[in-house]
PDB file of N, CA and C in Angstrom:
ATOM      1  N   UNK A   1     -41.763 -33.536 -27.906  1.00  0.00           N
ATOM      2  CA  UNK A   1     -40.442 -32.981 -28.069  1.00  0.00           C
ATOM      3  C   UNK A   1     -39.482 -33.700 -27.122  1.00  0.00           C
ATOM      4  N   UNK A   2     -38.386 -34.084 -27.622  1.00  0.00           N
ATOM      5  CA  UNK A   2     -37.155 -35.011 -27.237  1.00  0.00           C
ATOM      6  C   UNK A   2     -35.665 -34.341 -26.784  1.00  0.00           C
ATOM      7  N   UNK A   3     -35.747 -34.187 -25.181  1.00  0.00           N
ATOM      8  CA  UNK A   3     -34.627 -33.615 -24.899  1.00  0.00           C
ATOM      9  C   UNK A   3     -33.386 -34.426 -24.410  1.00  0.00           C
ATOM     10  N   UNK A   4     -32.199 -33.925 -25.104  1.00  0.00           N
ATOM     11  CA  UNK A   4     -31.186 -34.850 -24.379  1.00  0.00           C
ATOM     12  C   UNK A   4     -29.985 -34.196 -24.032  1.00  0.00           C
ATOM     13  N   UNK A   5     -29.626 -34.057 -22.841  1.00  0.00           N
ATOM     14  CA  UNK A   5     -28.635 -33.238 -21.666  1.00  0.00           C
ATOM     15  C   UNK A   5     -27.503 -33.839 -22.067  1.00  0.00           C
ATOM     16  N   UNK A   6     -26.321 -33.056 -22.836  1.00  0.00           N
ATOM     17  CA  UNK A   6     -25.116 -33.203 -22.716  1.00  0.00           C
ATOM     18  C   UNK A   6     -23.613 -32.925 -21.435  1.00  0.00           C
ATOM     19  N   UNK A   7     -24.546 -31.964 -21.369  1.00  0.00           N
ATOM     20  CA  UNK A   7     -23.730 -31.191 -20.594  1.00  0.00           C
ATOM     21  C   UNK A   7     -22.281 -31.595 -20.609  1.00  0.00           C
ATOM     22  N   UNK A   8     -21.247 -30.791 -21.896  1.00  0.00           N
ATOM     23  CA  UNK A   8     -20.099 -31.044 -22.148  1.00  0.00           C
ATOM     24  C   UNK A   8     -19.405 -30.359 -23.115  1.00  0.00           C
ATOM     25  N   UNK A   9     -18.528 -30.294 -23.292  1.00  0.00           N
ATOM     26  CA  UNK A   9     -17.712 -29.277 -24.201  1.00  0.00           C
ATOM     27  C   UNK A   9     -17.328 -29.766 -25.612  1.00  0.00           C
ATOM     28  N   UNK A  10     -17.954 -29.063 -26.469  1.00  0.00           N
ATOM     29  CA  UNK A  10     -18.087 -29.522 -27.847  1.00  0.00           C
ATOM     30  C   UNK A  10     -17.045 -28.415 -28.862  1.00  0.00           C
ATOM     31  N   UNK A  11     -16.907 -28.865 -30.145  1.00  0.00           N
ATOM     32  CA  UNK A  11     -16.164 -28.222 -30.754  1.00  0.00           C
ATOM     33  C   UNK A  11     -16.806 -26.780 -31.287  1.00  0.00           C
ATOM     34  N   UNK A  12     -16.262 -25.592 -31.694  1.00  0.00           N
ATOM     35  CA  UNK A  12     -17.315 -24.494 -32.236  1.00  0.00           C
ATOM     36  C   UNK A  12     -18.377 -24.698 -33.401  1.00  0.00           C
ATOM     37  N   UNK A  13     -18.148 -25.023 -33.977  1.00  0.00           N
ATOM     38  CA  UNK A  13     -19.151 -25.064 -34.854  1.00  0.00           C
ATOM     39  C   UNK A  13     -20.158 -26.238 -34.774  1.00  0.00           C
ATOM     40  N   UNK A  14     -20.514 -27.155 -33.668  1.00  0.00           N
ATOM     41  CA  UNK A  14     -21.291 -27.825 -33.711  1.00  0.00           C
ATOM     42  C   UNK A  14     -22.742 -27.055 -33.378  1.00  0.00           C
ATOM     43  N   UNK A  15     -22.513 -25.985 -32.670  1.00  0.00           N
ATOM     44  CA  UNK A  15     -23.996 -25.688 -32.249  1.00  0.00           C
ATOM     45  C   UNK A  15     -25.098 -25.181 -33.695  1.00  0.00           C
ATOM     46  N   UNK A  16     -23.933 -25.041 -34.558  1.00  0.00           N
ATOM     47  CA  UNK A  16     -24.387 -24.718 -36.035  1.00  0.00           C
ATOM     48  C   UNK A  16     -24.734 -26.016 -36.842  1.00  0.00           C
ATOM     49  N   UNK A  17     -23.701 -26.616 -36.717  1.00  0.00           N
ATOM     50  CA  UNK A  17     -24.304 -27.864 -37.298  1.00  0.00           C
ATOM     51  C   UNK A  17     -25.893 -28.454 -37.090  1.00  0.00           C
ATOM     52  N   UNK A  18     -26.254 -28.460 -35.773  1.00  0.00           N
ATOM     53  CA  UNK A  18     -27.562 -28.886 -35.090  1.00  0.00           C
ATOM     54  C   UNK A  18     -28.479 -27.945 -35.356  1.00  0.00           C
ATOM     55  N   UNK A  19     -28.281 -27.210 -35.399  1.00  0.00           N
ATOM     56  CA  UNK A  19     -29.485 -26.335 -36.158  1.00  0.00           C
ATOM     57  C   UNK A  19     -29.448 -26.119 -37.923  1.00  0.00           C
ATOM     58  N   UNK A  20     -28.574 -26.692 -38.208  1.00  0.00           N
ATOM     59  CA  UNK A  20     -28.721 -27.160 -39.927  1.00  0.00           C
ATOM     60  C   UNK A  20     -29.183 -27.959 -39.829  1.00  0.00           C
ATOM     61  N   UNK A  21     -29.730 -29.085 -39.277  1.00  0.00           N
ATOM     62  CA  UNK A  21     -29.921 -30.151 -39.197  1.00  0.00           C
ATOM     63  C   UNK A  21     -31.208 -30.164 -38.553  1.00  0.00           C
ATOM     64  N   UNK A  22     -31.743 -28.839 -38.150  1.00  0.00           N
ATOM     65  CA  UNK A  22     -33.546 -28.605 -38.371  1.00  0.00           C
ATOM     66  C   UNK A  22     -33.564 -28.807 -36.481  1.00  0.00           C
ATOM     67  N   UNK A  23     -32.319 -28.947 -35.383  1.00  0.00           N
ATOM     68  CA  UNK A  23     -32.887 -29.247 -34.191  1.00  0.00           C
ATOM     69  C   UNK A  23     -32.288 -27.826 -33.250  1.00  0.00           C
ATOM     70  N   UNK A  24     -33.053 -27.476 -32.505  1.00  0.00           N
ATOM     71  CA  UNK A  24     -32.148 -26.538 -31.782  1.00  0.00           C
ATOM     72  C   UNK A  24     -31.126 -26.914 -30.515  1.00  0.00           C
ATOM     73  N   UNK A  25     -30.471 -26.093 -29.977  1.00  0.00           N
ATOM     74  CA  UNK A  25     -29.737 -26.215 -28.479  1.00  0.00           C
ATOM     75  C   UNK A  25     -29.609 -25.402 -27.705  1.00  0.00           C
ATOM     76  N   UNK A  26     -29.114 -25.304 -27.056  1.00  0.00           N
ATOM     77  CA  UNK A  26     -29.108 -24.617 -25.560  1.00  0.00           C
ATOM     78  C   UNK A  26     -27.017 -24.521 -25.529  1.00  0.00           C
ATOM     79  N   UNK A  27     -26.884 -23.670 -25.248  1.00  0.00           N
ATOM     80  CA  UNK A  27     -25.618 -23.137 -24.735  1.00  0.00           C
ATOM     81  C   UNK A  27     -25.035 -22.315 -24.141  1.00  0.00           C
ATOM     82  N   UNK A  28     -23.883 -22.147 -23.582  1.00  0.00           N
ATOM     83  CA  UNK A  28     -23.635 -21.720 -22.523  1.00  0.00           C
ATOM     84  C   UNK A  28     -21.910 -21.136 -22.944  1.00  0.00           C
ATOM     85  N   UNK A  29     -21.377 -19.767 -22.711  1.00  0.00           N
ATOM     86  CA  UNK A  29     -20.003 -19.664 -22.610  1.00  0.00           C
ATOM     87  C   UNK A  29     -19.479 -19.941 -21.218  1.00  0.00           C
ATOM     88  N   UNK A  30     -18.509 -20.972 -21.301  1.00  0.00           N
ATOM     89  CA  UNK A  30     -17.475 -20.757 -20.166  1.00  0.00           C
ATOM     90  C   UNK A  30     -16.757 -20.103 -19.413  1.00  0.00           C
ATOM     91  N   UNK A  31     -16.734 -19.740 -17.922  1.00  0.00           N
ATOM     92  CA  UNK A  31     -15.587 -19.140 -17.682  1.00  0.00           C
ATOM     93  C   UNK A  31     -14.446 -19.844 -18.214  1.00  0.00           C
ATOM     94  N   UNK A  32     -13.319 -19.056 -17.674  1.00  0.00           N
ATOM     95  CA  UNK A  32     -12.184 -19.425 -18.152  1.00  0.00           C
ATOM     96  C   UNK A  32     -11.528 -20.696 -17.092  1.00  0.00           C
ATOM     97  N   UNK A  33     -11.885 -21.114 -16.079  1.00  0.00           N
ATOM     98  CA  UNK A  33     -11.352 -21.929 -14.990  1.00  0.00           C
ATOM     99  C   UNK A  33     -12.531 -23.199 -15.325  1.00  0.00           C
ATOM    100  N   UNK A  34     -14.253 -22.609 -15.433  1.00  0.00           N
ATOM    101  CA  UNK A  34     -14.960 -24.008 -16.242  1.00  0.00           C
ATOM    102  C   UNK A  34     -14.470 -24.829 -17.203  1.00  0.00           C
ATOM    103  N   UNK A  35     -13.901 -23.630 -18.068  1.00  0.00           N
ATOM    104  CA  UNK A  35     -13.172 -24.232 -19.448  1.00  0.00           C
ATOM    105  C   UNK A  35     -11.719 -25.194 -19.656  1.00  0.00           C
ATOM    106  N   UNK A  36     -11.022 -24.802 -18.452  1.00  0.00           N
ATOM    107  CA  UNK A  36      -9.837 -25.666 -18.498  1.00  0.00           C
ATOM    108  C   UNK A  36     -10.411 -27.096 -17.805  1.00  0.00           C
ATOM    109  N   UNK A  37     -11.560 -27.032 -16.748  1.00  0.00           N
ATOM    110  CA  UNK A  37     -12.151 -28.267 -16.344  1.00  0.00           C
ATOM    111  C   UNK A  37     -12.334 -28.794 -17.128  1.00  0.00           C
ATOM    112  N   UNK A  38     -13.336 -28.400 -18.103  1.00  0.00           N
ATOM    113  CA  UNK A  38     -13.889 -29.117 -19.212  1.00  0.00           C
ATOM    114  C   UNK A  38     -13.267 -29.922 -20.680  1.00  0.00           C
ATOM    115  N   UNK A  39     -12.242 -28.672 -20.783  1.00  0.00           N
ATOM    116  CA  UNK A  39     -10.835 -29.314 -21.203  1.00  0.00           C
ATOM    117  C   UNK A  39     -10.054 -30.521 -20.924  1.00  0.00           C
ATOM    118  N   UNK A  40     -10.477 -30.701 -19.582  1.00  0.00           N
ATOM    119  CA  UNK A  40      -9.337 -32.222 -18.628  1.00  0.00           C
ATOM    120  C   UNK A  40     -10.537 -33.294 -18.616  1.00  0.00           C
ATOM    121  N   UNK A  41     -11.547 -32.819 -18.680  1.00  0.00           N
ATOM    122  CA  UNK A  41     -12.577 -33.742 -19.158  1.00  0.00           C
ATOM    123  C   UNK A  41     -12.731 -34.504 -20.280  1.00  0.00           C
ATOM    124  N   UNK A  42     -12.424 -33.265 -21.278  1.00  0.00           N
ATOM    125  CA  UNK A  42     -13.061 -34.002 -22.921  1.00  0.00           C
ATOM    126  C   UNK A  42     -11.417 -34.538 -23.162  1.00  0.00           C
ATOM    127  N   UNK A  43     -10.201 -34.435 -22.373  1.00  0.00           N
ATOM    128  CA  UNK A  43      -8.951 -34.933 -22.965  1.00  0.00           C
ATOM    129  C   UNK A  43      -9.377 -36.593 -22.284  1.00  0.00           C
ATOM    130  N   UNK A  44      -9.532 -36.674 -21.165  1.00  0.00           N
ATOM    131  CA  UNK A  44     -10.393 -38.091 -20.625  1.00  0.00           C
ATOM    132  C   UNK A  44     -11.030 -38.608 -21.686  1.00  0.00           C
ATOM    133  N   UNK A  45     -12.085 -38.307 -22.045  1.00  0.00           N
ATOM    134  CA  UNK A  45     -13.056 -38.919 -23.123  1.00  0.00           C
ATOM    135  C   UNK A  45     -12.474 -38.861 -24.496  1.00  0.00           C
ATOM    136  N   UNK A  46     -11.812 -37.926 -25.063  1.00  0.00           N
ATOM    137  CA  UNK A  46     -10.919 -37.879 -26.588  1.00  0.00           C
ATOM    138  C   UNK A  46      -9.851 -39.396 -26.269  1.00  0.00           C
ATOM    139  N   UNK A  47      -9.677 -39.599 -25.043  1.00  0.00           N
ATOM    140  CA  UNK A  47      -8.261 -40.748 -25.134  1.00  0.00           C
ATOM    141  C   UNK A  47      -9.345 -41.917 -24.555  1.00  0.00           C
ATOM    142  N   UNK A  48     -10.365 -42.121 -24.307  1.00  0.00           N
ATOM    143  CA  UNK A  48     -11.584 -43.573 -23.843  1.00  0.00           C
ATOM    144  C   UNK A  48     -11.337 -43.945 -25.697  1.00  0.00           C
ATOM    145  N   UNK A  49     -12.200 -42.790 -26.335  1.00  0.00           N
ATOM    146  CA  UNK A  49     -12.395 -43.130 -27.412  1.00  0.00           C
ATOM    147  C   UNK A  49     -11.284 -43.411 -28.337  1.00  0.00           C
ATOM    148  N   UNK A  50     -10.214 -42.998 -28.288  1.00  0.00           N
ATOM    149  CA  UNK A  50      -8.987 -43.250 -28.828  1.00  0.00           C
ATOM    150  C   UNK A  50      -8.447 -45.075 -28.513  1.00  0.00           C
ATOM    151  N   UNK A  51      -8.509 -45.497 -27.286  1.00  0.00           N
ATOM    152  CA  UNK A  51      -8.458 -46.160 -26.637  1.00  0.00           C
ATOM    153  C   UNK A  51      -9.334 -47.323 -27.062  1.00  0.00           C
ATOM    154  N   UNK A  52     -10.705 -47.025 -27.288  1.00  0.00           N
ATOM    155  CA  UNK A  52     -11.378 -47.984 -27.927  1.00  0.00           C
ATOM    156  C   UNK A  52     -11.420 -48.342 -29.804  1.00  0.00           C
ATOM    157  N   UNK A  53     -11.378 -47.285 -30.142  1.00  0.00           N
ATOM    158  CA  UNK A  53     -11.227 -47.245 -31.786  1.00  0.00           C
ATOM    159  C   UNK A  53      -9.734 -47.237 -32.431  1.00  0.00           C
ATOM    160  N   UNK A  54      -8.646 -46.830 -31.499  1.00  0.00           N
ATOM    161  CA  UNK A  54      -7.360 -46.831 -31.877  1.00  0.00           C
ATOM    162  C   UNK A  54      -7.290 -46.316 -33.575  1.00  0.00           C
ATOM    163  N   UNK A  55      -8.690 -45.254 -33.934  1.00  0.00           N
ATOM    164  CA  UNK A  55      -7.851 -44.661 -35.229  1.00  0.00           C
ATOM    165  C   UNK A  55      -7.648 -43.439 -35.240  1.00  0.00           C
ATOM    166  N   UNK A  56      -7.166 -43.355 -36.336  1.00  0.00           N
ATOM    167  CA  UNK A  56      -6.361 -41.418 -36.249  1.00  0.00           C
ATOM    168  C   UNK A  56      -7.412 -40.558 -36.102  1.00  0.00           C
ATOM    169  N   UNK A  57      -8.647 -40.840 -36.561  1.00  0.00           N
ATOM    170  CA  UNK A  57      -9.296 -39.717 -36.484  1.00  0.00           C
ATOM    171  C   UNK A  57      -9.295 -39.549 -34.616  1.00  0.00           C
ATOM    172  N   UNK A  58      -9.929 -40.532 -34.251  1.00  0.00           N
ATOM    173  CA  UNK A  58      -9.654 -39.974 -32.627  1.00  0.00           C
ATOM    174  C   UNK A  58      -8.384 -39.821 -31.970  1.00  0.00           C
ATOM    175  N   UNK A  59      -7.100 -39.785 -32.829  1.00  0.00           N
ATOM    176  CA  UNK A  59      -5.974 -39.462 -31.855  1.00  0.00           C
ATOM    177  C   UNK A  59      -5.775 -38.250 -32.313  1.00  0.00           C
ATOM    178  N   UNK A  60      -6.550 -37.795 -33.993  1.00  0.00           N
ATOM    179  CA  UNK A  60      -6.310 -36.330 -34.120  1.00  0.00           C
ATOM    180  C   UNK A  60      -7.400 -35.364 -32.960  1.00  0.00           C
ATOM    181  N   UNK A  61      -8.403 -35.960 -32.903  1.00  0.00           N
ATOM    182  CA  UNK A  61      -9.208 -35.593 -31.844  1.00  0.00           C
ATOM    183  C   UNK A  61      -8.638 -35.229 -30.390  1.00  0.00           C
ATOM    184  N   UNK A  62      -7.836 -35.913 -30.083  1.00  0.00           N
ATOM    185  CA  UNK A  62      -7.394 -36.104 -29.190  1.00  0.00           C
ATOM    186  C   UNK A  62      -6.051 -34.906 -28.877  1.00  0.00           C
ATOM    187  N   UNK A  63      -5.521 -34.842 -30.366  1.00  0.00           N
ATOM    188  CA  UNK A  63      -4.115 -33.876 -30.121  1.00  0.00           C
ATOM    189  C   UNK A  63      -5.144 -31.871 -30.644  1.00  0.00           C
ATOM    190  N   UNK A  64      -6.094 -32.175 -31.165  1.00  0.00           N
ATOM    191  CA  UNK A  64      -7.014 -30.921 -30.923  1.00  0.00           C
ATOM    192  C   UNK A  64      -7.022 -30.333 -29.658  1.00  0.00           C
ATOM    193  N   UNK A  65      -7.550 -31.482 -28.781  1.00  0.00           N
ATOM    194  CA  UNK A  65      -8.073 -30.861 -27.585  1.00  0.00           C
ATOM    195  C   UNK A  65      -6.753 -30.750 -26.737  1.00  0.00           C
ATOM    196  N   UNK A  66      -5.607 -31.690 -27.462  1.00  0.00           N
ATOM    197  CA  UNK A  66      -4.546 -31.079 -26.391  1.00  0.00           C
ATOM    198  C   UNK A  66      -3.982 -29.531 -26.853  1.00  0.00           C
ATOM    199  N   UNK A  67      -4.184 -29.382 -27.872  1.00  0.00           N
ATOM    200  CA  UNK A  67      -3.604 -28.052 -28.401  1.00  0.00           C
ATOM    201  C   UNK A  67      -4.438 -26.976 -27.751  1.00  0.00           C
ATOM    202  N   UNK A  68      -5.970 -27.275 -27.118  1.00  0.00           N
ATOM    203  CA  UNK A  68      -6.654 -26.261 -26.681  1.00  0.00           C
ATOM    204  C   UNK A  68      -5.807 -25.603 -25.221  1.00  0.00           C
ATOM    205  N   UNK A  69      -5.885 -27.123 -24.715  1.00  0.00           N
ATOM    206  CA  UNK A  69      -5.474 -26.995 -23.389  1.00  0.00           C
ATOM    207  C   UNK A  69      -4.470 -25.987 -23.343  1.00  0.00           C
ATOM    208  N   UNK A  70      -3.017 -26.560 -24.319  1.00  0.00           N
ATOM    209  CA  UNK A  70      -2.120 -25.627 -24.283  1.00  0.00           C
ATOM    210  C   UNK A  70      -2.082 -24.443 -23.786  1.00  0.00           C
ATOM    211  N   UNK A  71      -3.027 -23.806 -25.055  1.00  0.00           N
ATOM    212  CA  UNK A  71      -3.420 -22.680 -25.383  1.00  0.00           C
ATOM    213  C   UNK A  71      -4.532 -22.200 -24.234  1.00  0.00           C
ATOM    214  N   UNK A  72      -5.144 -23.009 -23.402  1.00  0.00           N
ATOM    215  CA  UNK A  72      -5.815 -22.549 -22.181  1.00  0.00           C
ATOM    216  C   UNK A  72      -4.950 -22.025 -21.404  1.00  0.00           C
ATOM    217  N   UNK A  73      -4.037 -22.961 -21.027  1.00  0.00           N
ATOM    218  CA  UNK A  73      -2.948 -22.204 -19.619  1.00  0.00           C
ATOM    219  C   UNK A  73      -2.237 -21.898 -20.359  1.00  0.00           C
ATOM    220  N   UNK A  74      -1.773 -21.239 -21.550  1.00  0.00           N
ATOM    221  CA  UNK A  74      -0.834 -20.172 -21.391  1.00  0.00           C
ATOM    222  C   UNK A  74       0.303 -20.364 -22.279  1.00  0.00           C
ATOM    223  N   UNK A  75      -0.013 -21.593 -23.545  1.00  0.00           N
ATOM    224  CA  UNK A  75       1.463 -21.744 -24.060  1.00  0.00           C
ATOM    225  C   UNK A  75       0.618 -22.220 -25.045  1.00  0.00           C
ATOM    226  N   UNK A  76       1.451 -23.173 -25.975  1.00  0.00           N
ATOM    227  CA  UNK A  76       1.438 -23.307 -27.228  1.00  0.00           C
ATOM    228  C   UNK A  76       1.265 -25.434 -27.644  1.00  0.00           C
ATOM    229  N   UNK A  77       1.003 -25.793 -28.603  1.00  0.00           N
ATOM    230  CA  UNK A  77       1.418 -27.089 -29.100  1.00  0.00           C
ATOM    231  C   UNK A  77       2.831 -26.751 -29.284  1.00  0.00           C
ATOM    232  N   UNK A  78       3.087 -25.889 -30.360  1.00  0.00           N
ATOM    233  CA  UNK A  78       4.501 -25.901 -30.316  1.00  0.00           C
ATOM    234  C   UNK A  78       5.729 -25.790 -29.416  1.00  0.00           C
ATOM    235  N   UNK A  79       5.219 -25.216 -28.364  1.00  0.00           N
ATOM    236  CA  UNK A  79       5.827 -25.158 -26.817  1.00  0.00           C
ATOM    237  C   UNK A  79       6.225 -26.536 -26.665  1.00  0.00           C
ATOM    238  N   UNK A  80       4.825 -27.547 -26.365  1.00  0.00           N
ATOM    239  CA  UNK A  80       4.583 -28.721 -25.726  1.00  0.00           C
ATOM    240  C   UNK A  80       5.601 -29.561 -26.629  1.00  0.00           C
ATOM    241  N   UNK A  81       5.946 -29.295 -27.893  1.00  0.00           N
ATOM    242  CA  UNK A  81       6.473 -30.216 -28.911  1.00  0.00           C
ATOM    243  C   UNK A  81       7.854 -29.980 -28.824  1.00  0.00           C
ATOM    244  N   UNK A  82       8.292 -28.589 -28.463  1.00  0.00           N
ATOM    245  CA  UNK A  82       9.742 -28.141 -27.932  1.00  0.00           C
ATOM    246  C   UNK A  82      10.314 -29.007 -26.946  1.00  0.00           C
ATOM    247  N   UNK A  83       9.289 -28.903 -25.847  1.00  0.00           N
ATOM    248  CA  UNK A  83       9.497 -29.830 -24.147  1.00  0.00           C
ATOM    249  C   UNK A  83       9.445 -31.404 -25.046  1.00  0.00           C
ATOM    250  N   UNK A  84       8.586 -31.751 -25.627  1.00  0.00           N
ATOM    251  CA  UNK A  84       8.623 -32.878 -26.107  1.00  0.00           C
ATOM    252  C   UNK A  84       9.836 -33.463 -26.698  1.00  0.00           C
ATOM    253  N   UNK A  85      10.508 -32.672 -27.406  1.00  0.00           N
ATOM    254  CA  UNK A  85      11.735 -33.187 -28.357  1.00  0.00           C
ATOM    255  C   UNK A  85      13.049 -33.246 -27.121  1.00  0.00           C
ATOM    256  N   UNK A  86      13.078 -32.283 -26.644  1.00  0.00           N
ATOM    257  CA  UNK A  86      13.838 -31.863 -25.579  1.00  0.00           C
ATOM    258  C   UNK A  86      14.269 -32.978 -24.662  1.00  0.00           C
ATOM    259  N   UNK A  87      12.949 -33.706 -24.246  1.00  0.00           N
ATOM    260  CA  UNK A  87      12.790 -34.621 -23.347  1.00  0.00           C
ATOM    261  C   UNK A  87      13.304 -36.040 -23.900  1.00  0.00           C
ATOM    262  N   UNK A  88      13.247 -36.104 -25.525  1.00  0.00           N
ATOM    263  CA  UNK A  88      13.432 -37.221 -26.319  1.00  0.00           C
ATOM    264  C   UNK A  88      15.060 -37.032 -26.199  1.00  0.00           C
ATOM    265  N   UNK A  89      15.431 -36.124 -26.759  1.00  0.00           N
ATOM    266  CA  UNK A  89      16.552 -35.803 -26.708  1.00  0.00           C
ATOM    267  C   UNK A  89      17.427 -36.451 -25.665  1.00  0.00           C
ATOM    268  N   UNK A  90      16.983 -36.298 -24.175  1.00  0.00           N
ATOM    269  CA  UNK A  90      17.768 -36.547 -23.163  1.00  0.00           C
ATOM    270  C   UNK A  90      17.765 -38.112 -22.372  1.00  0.00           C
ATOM    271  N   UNK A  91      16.043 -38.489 -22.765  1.00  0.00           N
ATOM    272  CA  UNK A  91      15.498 -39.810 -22.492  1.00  0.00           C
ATOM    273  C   UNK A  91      15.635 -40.791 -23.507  1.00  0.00           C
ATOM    274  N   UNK A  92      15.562 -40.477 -24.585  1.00  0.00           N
ATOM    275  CA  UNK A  92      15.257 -41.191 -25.853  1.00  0.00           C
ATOM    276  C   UNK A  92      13.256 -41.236 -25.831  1.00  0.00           C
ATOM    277  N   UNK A  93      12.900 -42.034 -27.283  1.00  0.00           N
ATOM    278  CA  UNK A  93      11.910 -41.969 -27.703  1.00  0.00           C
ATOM    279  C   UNK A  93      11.293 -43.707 -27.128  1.00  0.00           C
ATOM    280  N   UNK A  94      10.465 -44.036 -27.856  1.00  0.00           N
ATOM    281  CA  UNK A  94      10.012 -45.153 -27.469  1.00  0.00           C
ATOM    282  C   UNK A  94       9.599 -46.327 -28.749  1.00  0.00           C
ATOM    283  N   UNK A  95      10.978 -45.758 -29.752  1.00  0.00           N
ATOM    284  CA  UNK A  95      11.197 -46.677 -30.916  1.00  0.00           C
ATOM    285  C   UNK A  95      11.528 -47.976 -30.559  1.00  0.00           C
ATOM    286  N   UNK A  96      12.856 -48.229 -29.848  1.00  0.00           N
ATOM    287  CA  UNK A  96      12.952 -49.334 -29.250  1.00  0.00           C
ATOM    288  C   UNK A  96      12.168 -50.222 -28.991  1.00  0.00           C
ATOM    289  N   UNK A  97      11.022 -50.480 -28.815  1.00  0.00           N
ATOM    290  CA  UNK A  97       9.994 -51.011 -28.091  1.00  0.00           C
ATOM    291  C   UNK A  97      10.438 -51.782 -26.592  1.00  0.00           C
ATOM    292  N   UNK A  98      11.344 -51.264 -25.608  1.00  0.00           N
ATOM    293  CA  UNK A  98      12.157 -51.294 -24.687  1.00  0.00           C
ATOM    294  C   UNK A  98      10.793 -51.669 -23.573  1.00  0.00           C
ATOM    295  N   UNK A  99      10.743 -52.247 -22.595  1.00  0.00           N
ATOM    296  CA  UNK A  99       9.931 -53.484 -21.905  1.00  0.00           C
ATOM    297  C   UNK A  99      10.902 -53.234 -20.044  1.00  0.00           C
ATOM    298  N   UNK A 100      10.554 -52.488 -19.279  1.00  0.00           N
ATOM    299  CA  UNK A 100      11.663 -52.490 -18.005  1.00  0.00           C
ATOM    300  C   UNK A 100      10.768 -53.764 -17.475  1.00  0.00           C
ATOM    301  N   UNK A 101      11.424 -54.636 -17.147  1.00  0.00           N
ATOM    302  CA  UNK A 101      10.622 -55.885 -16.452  1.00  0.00           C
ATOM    303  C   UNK A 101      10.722 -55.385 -14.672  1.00  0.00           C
ATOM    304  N   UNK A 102      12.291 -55.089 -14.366  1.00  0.00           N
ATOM    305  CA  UNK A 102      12.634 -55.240 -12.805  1.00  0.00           C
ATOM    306  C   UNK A 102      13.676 -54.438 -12.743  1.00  0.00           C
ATOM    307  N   UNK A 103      14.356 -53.799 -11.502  1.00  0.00           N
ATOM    308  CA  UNK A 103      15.755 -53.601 -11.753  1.00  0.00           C
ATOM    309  C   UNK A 103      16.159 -53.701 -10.632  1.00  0.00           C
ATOM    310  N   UNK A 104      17.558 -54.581 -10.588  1.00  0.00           N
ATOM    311  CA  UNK A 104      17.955 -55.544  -9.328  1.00  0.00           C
ATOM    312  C   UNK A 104      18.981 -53.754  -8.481  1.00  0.00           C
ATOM    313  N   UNK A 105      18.855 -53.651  -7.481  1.00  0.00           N
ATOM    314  CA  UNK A 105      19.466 -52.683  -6.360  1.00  0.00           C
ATOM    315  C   UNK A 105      20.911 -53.487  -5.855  1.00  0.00           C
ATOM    316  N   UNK A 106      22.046 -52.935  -5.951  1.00  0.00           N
ATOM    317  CA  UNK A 106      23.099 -53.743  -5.123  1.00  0.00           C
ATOM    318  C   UNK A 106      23.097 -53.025  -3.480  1.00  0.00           C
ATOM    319  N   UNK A 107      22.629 -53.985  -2.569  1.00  0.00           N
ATOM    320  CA  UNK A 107      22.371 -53.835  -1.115  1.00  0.00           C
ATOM    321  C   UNK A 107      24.168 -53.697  -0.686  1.00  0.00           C
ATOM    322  N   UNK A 108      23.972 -53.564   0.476  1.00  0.00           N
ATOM    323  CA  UNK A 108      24.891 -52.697   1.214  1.00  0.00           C
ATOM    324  C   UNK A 108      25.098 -53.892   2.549  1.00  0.00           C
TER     325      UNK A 108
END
């Protein structure tokens, strides 16, 4: 028998999946302070893999686990997308493809 230690935060229904699939697991509920760790963890690893594969499925992966987070401390995606527009609004976006090389200071 072949054991292999994840130890990491997976989506809900995987522990079901693996036992459709004829293997068992081991699991564990989170506190609520483990869980936001684990959260800042798998957003690390959702953006490696994003990072390496650059396709949607891992940037939808990626905006999942940010929606958890949200919703861990206390607010919403749609919150985050409010602050988001908000911020566009006042900064602009990053259509431009705008490049800051340097910016010269006039000395005194």
């Amino acid at each position: 028998m072949k054991r292999i230690v994840y130890h990491k935060l997976v989506r809900d229904k995987i522990p079901e999946m693996i036992e459709k699939d004829g293997k068992s697991c081991v699991c564990s509920e989170l506190s609520n302070e483990d869980y936001i760790t684990m959260l800042d963890r798998k957003l690390n690893e959702e953006l490696a893999e994003y990072q390496e594969s650059k396709s949607m499925e891992e940037l939808a992966d990626l905006l999942e686990v940010m929606s958890a987070v949200a919703v861990a401390r206390g607010s919403s995606l749609d919150e985050v997308e409010t602050i988001r527009k908000k911020k566009k609004d006042m900064r602009g976006g990053f259509e431009k493809k705008i490049l800051l090389e340097s910016v010269i200071e006039q000395g005194n």
